[in-house]
Protein backbone atom coordinates (compact mmCIF):
# COMPACT_ATOMS: atom_id res chain seq x y z
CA UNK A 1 85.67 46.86 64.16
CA UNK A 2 82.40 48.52 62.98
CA UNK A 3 82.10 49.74 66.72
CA UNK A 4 84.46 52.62 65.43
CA UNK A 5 83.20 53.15 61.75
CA UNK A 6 81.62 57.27 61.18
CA UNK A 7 78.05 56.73 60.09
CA UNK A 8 76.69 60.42 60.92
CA UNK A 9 77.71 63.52 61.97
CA UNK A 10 75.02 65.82 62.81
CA UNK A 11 75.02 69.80 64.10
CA UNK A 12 72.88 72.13 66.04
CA UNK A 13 73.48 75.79 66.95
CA UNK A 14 72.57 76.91 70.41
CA UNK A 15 71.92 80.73 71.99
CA UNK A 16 72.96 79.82 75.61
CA UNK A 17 72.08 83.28 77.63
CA UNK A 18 74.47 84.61 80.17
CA UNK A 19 73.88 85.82 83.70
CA UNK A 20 75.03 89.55 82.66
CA UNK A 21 75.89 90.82 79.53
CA UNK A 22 80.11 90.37 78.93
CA UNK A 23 82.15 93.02 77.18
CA UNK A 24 85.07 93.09 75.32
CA UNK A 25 87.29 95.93 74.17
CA UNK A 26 84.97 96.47 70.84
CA UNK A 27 82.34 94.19 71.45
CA UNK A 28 79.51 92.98 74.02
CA UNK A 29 77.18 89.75 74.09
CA UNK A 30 74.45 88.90 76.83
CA UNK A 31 73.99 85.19 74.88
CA UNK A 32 76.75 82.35 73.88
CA UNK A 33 76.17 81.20 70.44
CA UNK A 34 77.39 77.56 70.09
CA UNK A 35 78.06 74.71 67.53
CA UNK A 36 77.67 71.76 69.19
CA UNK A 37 78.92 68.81 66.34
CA UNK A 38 77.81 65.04 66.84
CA UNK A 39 80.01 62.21 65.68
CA UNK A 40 77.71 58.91 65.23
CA UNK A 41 79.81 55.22 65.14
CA UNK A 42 77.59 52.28 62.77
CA UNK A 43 77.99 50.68 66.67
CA UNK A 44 76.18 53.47 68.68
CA UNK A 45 78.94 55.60 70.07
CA UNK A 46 78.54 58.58 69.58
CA UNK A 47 81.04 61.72 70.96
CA UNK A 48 80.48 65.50 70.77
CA UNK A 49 82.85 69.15 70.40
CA UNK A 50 82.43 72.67 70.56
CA UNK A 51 83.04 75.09 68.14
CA UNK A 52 82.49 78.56 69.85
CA UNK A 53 84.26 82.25 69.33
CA UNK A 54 83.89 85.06 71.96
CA UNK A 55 80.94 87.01 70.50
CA UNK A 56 81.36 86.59 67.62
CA UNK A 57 83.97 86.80 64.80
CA UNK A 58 85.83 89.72 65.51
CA UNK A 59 88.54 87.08 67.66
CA UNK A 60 88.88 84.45 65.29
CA UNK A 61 87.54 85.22 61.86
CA UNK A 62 85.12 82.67 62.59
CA UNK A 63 81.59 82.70 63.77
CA UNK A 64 79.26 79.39 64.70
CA UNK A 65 77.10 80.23 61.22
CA UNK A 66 80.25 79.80 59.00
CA UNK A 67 81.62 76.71 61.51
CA UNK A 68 77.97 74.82 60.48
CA UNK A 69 78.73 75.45 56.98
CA UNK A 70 82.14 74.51 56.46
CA UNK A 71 81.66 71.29 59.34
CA UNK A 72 78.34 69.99 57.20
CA UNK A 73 79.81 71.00 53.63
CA UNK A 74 83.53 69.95 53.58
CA UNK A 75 84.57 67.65 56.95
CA UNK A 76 81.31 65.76 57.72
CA UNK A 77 82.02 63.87 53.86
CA UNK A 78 85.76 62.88 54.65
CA UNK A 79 84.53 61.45 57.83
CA UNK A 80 81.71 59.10 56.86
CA UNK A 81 83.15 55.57 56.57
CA UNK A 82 86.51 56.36 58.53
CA UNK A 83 87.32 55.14 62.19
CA UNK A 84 87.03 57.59 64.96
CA UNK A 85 90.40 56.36 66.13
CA UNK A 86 92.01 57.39 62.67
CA UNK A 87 92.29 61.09 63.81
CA UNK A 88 95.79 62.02 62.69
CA UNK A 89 94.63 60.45 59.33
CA UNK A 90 91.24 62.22 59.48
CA UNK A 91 92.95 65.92 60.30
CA UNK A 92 95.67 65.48 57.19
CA UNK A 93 92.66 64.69 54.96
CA UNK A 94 90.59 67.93 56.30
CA UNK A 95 93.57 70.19 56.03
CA UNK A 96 93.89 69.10 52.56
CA UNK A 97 90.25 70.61 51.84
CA UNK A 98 90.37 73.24 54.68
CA UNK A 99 93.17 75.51 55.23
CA UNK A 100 92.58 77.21 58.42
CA UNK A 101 89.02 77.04 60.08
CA UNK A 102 90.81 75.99 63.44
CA UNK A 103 87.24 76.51 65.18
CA UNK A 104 85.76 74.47 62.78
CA UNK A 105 88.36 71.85 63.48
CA UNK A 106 88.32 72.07 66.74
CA UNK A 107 85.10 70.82 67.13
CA UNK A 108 85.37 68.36 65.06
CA UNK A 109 88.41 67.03 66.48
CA UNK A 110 87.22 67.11 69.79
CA UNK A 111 83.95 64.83 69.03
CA UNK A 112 86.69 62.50 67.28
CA UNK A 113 88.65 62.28 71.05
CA UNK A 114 85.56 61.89 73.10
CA UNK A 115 84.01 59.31 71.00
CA UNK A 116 86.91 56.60 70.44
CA UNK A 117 87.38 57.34 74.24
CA UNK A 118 83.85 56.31 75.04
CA UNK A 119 84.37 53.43 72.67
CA UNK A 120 87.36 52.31 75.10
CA UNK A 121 85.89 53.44 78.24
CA UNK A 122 88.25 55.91 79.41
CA UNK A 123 88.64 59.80 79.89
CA UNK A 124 89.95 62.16 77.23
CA UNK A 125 92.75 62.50 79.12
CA UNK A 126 93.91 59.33 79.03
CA UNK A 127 94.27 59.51 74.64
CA UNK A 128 96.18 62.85 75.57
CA UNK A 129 98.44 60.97 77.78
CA UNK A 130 96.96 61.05 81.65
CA UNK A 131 96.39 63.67 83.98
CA UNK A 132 99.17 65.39 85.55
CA UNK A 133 96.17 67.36 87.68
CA UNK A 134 92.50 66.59 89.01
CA UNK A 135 91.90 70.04 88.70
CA UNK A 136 92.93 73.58 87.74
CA UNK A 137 92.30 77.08 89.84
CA UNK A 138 89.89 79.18 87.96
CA UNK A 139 90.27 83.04 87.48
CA UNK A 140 87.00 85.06 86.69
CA UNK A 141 86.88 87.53 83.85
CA UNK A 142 85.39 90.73 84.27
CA UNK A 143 84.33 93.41 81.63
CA UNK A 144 85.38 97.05 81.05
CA UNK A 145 82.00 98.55 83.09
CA UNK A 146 83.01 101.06 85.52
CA UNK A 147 85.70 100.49 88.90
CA UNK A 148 82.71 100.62 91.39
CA UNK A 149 80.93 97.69 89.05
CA UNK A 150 83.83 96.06 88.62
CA UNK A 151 85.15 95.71 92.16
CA UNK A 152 81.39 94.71 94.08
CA UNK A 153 81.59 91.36 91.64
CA UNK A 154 84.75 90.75 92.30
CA UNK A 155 84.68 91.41 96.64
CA UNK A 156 81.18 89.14 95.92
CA UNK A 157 83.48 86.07 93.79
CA UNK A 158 86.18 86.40 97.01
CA UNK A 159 83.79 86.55 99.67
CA UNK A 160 81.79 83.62 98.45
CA UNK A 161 84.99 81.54 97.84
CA UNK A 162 84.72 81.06 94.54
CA UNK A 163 87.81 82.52 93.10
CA UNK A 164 90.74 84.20 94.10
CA UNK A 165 92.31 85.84 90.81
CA UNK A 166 90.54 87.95 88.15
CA UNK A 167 91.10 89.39 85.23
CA UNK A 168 90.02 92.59 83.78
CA UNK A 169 89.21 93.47 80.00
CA UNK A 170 90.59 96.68 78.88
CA UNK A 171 91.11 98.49 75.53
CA UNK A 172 87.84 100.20 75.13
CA UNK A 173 88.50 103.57 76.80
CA UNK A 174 91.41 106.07 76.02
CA UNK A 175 94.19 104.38 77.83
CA UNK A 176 94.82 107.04 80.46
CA UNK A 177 90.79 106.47 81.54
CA UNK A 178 91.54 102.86 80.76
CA UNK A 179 94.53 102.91 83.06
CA UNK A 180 92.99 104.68 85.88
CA UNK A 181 89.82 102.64 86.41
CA UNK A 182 91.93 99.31 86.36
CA UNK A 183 94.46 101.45 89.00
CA UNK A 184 90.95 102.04 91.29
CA UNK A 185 89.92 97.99 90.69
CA UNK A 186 93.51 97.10 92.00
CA UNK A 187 94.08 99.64 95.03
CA UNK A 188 90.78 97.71 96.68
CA UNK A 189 91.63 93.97 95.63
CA UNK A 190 95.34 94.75 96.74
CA UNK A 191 96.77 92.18 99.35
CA UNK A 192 93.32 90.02 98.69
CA UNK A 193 93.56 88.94 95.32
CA UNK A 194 95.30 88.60 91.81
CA UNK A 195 94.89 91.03 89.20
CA UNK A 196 95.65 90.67 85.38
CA UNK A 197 94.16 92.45 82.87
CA UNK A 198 93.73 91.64 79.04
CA UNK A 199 94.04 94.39 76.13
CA UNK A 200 92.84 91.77 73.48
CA UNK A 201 95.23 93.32 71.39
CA UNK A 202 94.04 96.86 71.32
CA UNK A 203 97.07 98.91 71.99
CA UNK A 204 100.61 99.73 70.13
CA UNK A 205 103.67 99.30 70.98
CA UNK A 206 104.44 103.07 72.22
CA UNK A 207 100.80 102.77 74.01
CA UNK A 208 101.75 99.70 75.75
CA UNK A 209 105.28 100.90 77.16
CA UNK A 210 103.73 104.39 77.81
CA UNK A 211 100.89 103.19 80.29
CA UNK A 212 101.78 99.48 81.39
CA UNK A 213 104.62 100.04 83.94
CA UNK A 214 101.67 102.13 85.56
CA UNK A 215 99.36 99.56 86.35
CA UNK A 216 102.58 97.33 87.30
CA UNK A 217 102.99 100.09 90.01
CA UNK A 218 99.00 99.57 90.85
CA UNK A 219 99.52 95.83 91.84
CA UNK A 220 98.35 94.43 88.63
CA UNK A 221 100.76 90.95 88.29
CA UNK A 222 100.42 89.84 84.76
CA UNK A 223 99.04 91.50 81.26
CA UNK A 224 97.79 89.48 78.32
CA UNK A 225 98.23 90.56 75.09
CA UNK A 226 98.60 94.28 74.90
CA UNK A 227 99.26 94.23 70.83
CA UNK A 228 98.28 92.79 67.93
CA UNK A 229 98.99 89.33 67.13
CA UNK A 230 101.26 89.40 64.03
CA UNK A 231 103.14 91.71 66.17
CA UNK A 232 105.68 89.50 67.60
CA UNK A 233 108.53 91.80 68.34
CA UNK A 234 106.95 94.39 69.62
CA UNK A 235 105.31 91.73 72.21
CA UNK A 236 108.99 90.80 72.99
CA UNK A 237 109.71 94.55 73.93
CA UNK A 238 107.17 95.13 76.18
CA UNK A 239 107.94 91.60 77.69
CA UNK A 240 111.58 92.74 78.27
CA UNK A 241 110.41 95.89 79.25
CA UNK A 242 108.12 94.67 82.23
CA UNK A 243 108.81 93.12 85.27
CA UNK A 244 106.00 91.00 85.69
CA UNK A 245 104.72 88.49 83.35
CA UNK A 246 103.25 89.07 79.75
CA UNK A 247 100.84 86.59 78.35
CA UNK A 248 100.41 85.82 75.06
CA UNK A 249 97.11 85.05 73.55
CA UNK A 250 96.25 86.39 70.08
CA UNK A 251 99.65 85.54 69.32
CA UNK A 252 99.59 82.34 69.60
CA UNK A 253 97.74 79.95 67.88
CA UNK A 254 99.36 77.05 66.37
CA UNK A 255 102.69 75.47 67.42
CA UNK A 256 104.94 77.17 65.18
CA UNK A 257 103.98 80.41 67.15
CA UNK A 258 104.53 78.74 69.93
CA UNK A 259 108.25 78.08 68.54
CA UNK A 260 108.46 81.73 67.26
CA UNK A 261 107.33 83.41 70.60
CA UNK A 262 110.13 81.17 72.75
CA UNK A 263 113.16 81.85 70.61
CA UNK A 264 112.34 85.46 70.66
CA UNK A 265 111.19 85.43 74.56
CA UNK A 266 108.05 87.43 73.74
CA UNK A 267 105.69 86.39 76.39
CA UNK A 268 106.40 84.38 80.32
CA UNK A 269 102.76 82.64 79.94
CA UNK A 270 101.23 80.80 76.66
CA UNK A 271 97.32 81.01 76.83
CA UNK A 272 96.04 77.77 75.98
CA UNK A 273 92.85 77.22 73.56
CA UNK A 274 92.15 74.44 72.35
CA UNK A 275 89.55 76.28 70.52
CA UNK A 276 92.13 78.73 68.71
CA UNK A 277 94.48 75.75 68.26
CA UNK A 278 92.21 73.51 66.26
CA UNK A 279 91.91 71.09 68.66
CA UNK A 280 93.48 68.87 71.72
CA UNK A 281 96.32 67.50 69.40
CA UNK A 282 97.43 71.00 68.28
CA UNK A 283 96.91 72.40 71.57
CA UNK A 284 98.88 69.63 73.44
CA UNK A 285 101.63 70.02 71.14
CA UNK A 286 102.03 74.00 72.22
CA UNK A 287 102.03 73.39 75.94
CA UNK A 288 105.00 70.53 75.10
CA UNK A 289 107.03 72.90 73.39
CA UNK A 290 106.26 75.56 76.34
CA UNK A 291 107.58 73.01 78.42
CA UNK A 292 110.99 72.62 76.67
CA UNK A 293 111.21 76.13 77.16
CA UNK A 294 110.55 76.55 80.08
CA UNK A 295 107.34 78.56 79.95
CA UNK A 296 104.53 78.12 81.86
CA UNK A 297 101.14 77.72 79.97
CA UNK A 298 97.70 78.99 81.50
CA UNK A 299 94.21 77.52 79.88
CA UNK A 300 92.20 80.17 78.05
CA UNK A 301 88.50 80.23 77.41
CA UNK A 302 86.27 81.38 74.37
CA UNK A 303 83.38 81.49 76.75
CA UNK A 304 82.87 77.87 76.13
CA UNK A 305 79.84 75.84 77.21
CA UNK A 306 80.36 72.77 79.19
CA UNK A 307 81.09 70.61 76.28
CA UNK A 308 84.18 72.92 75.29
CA UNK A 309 84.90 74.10 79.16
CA UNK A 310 85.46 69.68 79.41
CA UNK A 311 87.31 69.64 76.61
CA UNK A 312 89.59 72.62 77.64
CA UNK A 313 89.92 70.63 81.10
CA UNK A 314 91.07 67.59 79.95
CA UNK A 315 93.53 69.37 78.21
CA UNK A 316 95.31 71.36 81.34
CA UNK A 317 94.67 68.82 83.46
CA UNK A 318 97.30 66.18 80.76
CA UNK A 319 99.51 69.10 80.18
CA UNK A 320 102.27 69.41 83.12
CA UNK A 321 103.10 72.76 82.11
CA UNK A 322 99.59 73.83 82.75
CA UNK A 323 100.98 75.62 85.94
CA UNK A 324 99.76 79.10 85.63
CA UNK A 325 96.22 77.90 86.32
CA UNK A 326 93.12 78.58 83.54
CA UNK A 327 90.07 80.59 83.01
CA UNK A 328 87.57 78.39 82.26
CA UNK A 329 84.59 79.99 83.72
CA UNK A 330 82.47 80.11 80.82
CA UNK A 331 79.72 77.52 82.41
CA UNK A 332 79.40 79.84 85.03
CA UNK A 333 78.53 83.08 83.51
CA UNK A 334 75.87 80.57 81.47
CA UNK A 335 72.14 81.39 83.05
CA UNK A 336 71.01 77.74 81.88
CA UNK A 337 72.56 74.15 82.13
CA UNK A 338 73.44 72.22 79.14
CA UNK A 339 74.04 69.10 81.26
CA UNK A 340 72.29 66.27 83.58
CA UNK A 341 75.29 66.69 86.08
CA UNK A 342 77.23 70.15 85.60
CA UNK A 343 80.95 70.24 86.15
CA UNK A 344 81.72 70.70 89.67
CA UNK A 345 83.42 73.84 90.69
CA UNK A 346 84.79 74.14 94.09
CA UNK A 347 87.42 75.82 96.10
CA UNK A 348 88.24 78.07 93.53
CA UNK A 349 88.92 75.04 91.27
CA UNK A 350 87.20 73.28 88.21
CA UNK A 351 87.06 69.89 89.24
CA UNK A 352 88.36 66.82 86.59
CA UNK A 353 84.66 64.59 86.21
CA UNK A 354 85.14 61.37 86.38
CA UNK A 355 83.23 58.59 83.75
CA UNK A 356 84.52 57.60 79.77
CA UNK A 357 85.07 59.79 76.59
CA UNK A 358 84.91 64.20 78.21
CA UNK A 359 82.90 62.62 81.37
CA UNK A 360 80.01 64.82 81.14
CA UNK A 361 76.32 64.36 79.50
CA UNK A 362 73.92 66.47 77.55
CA UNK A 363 70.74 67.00 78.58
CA UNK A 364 68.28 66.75 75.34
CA UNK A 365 65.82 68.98 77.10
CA UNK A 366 68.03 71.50 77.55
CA UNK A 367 69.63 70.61 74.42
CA UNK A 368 66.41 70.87 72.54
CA UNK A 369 65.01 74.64 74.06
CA UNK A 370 68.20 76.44 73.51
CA UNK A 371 68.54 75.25 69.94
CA UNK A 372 68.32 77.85 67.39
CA UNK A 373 65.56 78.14 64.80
């Protein structure tokens, strides 16, 4: 069935520009860089993925330049002539040439899902296994700029119904100062919204179980990833050591981690990415072994455009242990639209589109003035 056979697959890097500049412990960006990766069928299908890191490659090791090189260079050749429905095939065959690259992958795979499903006429969700969910509660992310700052976006967010949980980025004061602007945040969003705040891995252990039980007494209900990733037991410490629930992030990017951080009970939420993961497949399998033990999973973001933000969707809306809700708000803090008909967020929720393959169209004009040059 030629209708299936790779002829092309084509990139393009876009600069997407937010609505306010969004910091991180170490870093800040005010634009998205993004590899958006084509896969063309000899019968005109055609599907598309993300591959896009959180300003930068301080997260992931990756960045979108070294995605473009190793998609065009080493995966684009070992797809040409292959079906898009081989994709368990297609992924051995690329992990054979590249070892890790899971951003790289990711996009790649993704294009893979959404173009067999447009070949069949059916959602992503349906090659993942159906949807469990037409939608998932969104939390919005906000950076480490001063309490006053941080609290009038947040009372605007609530008072516009658009969300009702938010998280706050930490890690790039001293931790006392750190502690006591995220203590101000929480005494005015107390009894009118959910806190959680993110250390992207910034503190120790001693750090962690020094100032955390502090902002537990604040109000703050969850904390992601107060250590460093390879740091599994200490994770399982501070998890033991708190009484509400530690999410795990860094930590976890492939299912054997997911494996690793059950047995030893290190975290109560898994952070989903299909980004991080290296794709829906990878990513689908975490949230299944979540499930068997009994741990709720929650879908990350990477600041991902539409395409990804879709992709990322699909995912939590297939996954039944996709409980704890997501944070895929990255379309929103976006100050231009990448498609003819953007996802619809409502209620607090991002909203499952409807139509074949992720559901959702580019627009080439839009396409075509944020490309890079």
């Amino acid at each position: 069935m030629n209708d299936l056979v790779i002829d092309r697959v084509e990139t393009v890097l876009l600069d997407i520009p937010l609505r306010r500049p969004h910091r991180f412990a170490r870093t800040s960006m005010d634009a998205q860089p993004v590899l958006l990766v084509f896969v063309r069928t000899a019968g005109g299908g055609a599907g598309v993925g993300e591959g896009v890191v959180p300003a930068g490659p301080w997260w992931g090791g990756e960045s979108v330049e070294t995605m473009q090189l190793v998609v065009e260079r080493y995966i684009a050749p070992l797809l040409l002539g292959r079906r898009v429905d081989d994709i368990a095939g297609v992924l051995r065959d690329v992990g054979d040439v590249v070892a890790a690259n899971l951003y790289a992958k990711c996009a790649v795979e993704v294009a893979l899902h959404d173009a067999w499903a447009r070949c069949l006429g059916v959602p992503v969700h349906t090659l993942l296994g159906g949807a469990a969910r037409t939608s998932v509660p969104v939390t919005w992310a906000l950076g480490t700029e001063p309490a006053p700052a941080v609290v009038e976006e947040a009372l605007g967010k609530l008072d516009a119904g658009l969300h009702r949980s938010f998280k706050l980025k930490m890690g790039a004061q001293d931790p006392a100062d750190d502690v006591a602007r995220i203590c101000a945040v929480a005494e005015k969003l107390a009894g009118v919204a959910s806190v959680r705040v993110d250390l992207n891995a910034r503190w120790d252990r001693l750090t962690s179980l020094t100032h955390l039980p502090t902002l537990v007494d604040a109000g703050v209900d969850l904390v992601e990833q107060p250590v460093p990733g390879a740091e599994f037991e200490a994770l399982a410490e501070i998890n033991r050591a708190l009484p509400i629930p530690v999410m795990a992030d860094e930590s976890l990017r492939t299912p054997t981690d997911a494996l690793r951080l059950a047995k030893l009970g290190a975290a109560d939420v898994y952070s989903l990415k299909t980004t991080k993961s290296g794709g829906l497949r990878a990513t689908k399998a975490i949230a299944e072994i979540a499930a068997a033990a009994g741990i709720p999973c929650h879908a990350g973001t990477s600041i991902e455009s539409p395409i990804g933000t879709a992709a990322s969707l699909h995912l939590a809306c297939a996954a039944p242990a996709a409980t704890w809700g997501s944070e895929l708000f990255g379309p929103l803090l976006m100050s231009e639209e990448l498609l003819t008909t953007p996802l619809r967020y409502a209620d607090g929720e991002l909203h499952l589109p409807d139509g074949p393959g992720l559901g959702v169209e580019l627009d080439p004009a839009a396409v075509h003035a944020l490309t890079r040059r």
